[in-house]
Structures are given as C-alpha cells and as structure tokens.
C-alpha atoms as a PDB file:
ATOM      1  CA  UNK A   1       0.000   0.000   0.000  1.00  0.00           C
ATOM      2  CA  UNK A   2       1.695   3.565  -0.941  1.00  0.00           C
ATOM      3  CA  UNK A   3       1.602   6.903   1.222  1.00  0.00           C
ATOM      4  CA  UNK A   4      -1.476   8.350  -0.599  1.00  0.00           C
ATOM      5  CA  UNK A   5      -3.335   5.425   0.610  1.00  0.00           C
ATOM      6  CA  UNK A   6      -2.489   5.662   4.116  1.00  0.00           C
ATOM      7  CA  UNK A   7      -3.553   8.931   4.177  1.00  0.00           C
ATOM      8  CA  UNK A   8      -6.044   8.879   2.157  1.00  0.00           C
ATOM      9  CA  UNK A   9      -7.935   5.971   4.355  1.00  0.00           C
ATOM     10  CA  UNK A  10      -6.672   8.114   8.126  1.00  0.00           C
ATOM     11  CA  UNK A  11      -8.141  10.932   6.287  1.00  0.00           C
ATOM     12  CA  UNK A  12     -11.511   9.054   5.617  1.00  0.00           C
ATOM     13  CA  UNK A  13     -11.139   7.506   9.238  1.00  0.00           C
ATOM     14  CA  UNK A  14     -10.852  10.842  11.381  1.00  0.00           C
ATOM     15  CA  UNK A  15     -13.554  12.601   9.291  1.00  0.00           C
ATOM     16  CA  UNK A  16     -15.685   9.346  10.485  1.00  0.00           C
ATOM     17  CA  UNK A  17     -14.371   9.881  14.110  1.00  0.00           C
ATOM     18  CA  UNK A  18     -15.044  13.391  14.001  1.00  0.00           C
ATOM     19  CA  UNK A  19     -18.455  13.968  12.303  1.00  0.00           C
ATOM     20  CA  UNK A  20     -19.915  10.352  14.320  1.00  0.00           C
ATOM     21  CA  UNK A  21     -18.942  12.006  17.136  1.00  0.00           C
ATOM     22  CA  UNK A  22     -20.467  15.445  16.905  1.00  0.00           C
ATOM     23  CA  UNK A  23     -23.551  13.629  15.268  1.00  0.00           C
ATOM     24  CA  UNK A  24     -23.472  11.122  19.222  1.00  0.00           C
ATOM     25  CA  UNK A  25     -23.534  14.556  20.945  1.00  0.00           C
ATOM     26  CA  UNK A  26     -26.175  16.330  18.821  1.00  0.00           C
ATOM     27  CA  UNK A  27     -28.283  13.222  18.640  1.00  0.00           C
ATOM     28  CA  UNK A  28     -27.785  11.373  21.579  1.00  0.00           C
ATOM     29  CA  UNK A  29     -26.065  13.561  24.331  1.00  0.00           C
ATOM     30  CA  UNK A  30     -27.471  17.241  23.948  1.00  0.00           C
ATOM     31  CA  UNK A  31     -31.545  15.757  24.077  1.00  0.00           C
ATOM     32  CA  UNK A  32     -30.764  13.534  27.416  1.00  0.00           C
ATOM     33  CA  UNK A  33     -29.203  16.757  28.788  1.00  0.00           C
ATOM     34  CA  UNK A  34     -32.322  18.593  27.852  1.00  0.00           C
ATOM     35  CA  UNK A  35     -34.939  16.008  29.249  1.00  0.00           C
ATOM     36  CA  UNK A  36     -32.515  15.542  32.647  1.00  0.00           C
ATOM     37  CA  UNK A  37     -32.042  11.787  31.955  1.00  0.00           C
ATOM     38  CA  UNK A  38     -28.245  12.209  33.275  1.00  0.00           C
ATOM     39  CA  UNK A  39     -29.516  14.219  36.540  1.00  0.00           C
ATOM     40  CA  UNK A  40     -30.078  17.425  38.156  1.00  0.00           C
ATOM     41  CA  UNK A  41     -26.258  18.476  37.517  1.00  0.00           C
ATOM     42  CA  UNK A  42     -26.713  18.623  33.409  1.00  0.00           C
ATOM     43  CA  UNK A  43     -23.859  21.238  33.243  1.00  0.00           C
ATOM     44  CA  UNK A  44     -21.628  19.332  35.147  1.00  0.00           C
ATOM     45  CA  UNK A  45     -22.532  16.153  33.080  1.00  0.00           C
ATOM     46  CA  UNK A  46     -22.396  17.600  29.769  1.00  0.00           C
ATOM     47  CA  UNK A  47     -18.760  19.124  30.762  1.00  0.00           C
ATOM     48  CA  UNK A  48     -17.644  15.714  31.853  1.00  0.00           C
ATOM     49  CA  UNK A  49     -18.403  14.481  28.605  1.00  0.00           C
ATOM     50  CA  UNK A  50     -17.429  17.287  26.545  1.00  0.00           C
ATOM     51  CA  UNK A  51     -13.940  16.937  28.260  1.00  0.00           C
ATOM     52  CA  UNK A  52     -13.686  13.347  27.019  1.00  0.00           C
ATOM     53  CA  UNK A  53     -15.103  13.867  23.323  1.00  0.00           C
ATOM     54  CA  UNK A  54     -12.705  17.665  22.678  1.00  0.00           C
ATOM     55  CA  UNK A  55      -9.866  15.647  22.731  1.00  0.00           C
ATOM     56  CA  UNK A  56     -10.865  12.725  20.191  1.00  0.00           C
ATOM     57  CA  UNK A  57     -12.276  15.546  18.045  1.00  0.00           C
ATOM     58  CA  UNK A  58      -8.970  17.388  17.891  1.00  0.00           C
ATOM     59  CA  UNK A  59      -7.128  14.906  17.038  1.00  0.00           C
ATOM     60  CA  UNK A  60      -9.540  14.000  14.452  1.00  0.00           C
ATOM     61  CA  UNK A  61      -9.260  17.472  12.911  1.00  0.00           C
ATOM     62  CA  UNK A  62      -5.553  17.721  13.389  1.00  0.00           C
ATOM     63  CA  UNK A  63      -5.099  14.372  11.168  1.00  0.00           C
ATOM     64  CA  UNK A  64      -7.863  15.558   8.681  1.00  0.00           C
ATOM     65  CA  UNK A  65      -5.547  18.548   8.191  1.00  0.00           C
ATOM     66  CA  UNK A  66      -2.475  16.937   7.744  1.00  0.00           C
ATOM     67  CA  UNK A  67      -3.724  13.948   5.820  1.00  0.00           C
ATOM     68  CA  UNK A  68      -5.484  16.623   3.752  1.00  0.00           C
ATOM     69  CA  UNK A  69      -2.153  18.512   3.300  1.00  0.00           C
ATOM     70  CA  UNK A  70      -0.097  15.349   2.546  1.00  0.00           C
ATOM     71  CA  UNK A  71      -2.567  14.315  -0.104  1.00  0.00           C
ATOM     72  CA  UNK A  72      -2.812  17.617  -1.732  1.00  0.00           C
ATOM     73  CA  UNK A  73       1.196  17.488  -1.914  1.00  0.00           C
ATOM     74  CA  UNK A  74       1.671  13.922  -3.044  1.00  0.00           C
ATOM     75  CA  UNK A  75      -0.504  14.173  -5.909  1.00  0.00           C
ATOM     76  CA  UNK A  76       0.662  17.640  -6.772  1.00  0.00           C
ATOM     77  CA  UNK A  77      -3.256  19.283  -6.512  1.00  0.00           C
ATOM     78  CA  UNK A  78      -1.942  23.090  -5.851  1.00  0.00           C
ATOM     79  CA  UNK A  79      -2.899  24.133  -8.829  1.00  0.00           C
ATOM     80  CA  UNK A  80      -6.690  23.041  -8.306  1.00  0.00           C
ATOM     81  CA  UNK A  81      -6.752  25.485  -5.747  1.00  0.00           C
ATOM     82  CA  UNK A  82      -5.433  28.285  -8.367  1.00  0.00           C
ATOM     83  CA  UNK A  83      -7.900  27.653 -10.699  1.00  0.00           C
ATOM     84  CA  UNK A  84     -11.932  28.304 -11.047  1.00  0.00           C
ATOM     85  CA  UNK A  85     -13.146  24.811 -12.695  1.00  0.00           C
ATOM     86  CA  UNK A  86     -11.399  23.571  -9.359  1.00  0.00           C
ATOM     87  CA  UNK A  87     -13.103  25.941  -6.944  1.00  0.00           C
ATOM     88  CA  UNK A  88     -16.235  23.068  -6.647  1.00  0.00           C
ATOM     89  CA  UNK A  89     -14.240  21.497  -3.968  1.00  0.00           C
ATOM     90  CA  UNK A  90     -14.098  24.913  -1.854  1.00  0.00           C
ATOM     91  CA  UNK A  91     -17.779  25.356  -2.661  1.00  0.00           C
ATOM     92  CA  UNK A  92     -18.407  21.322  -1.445  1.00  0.00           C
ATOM     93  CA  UNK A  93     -16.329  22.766   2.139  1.00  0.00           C
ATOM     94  CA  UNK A  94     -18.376  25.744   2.399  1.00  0.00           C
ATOM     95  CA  UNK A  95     -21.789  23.360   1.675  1.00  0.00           C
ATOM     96  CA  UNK A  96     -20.603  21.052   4.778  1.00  0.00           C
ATOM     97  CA  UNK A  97     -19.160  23.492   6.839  1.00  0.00           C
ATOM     98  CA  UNK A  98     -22.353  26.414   6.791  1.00  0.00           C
ATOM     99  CA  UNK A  99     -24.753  23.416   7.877  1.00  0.00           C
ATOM    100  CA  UNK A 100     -21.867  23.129  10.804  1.00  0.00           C
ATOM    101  CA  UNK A 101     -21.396  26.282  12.344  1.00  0.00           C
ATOM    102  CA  UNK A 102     -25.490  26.458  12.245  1.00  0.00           C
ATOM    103  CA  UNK A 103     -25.394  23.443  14.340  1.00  0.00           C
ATOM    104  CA  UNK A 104     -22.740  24.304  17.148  1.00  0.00           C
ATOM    105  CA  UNK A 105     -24.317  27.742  16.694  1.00  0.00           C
ATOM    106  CA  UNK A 106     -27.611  26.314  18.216  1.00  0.00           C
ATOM    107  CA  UNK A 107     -25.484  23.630  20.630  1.00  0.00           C
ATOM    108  CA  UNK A 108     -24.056  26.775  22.392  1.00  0.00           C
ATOM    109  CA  UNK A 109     -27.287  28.870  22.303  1.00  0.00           C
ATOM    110  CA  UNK A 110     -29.524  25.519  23.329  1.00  0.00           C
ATOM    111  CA  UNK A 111     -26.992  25.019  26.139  1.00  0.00           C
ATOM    112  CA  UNK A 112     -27.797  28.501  27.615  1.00  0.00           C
ATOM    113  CA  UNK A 113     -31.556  27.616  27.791  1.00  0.00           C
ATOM    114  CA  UNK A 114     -32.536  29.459  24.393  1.00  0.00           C
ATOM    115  CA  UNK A 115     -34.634  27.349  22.359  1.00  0.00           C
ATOM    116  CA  UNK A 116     -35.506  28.295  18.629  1.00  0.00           C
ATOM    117  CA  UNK A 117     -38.312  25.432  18.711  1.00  0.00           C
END
C-alpha cells in the first residue's frame, strides 16, 4: 500500500471519528441533557463528557488537516486550488461546513436555555 493510501484511508477515518462524534452529541447527548435523563447536575454532566469527546475531536481534525495537506502534496493538486473549474471542492467545504457552524451555533445557544423550537 503507498503513502497516498495511508492517508487517504486516516483521512476518511478521522472525518468518520469526528463527524460520528459530533452527530453522538447532537443526537444522543445534547436531548438527554435537555430532558434531565443524566440528573439534576446537566452542566456538570455535559462538561464531563465534553472533556472526554474535545480531545478525540482534535485529534480528528488535526489528522484531517495533515492527511489533507499530505494528499494535496503527493498528488501535486496546488494548482486546483489556483484555478476556477477547481473551486467546486471549496464550494463542497463551504456546503458542509455552513450546515456546521449552524449546528454548534444552536449547541451553544440551546446550552444557555434558548430554544428556537
């Protein structure tokens, strides 16, 4: 198996690793907080496991990065980032990442007791 490979399938992993585990805490974690399954100390329970997941998650996005880097210079793919028939994968970042900030927007809002629903 070559380098690009390697990285290419960490790459693939860590974006797993990373986007499960926001998904676990969006889907899973933030509406037992909200309904008080984990107790009357929901802060203190939501930092305990925020605390565990920060540090999987930035080492998730620290490997997406530098797999991302390390595929973009093994396969020479500067130059897609110079020109405009290229620019579809900054658009395809921009579609997953607005969606994104939306969600932790409304994580960190929700967590103060606002509710938009």
């Amino acid at each position: 198996m070559d380098n690009f490979a390697i990285a290419r399938s960490l790459h693939v992993l860590a974006v797993v690793i990373w986007i499960g585990g926001v998904a676990m805490v969006t889907m899973v974690v933030l509406p037992a907080i909200r309904r008080g399954d984990l107790g009357p100390n929901r802060l203190q329970e939501f930092e305990a496991i925020e605390r565990r997941f920060v540090w999987h998650a930035r080492v998730a996005m620290l490997i997406v990065g530098l797999t991302g880097l390390d595929m973009t210079e093994y396969a020479n793919l500067w130059d897609r980032f110079r020109f405009g028939e290229f620019w579809w994968l900054q658009r395809l970042h921009w579609l997953l990442i607005v969606p994104s900030l939306i969600t932790i927007f409304g994580a960190v809002v929700g967590s103060h007791g606002w509710s938009i629903f």
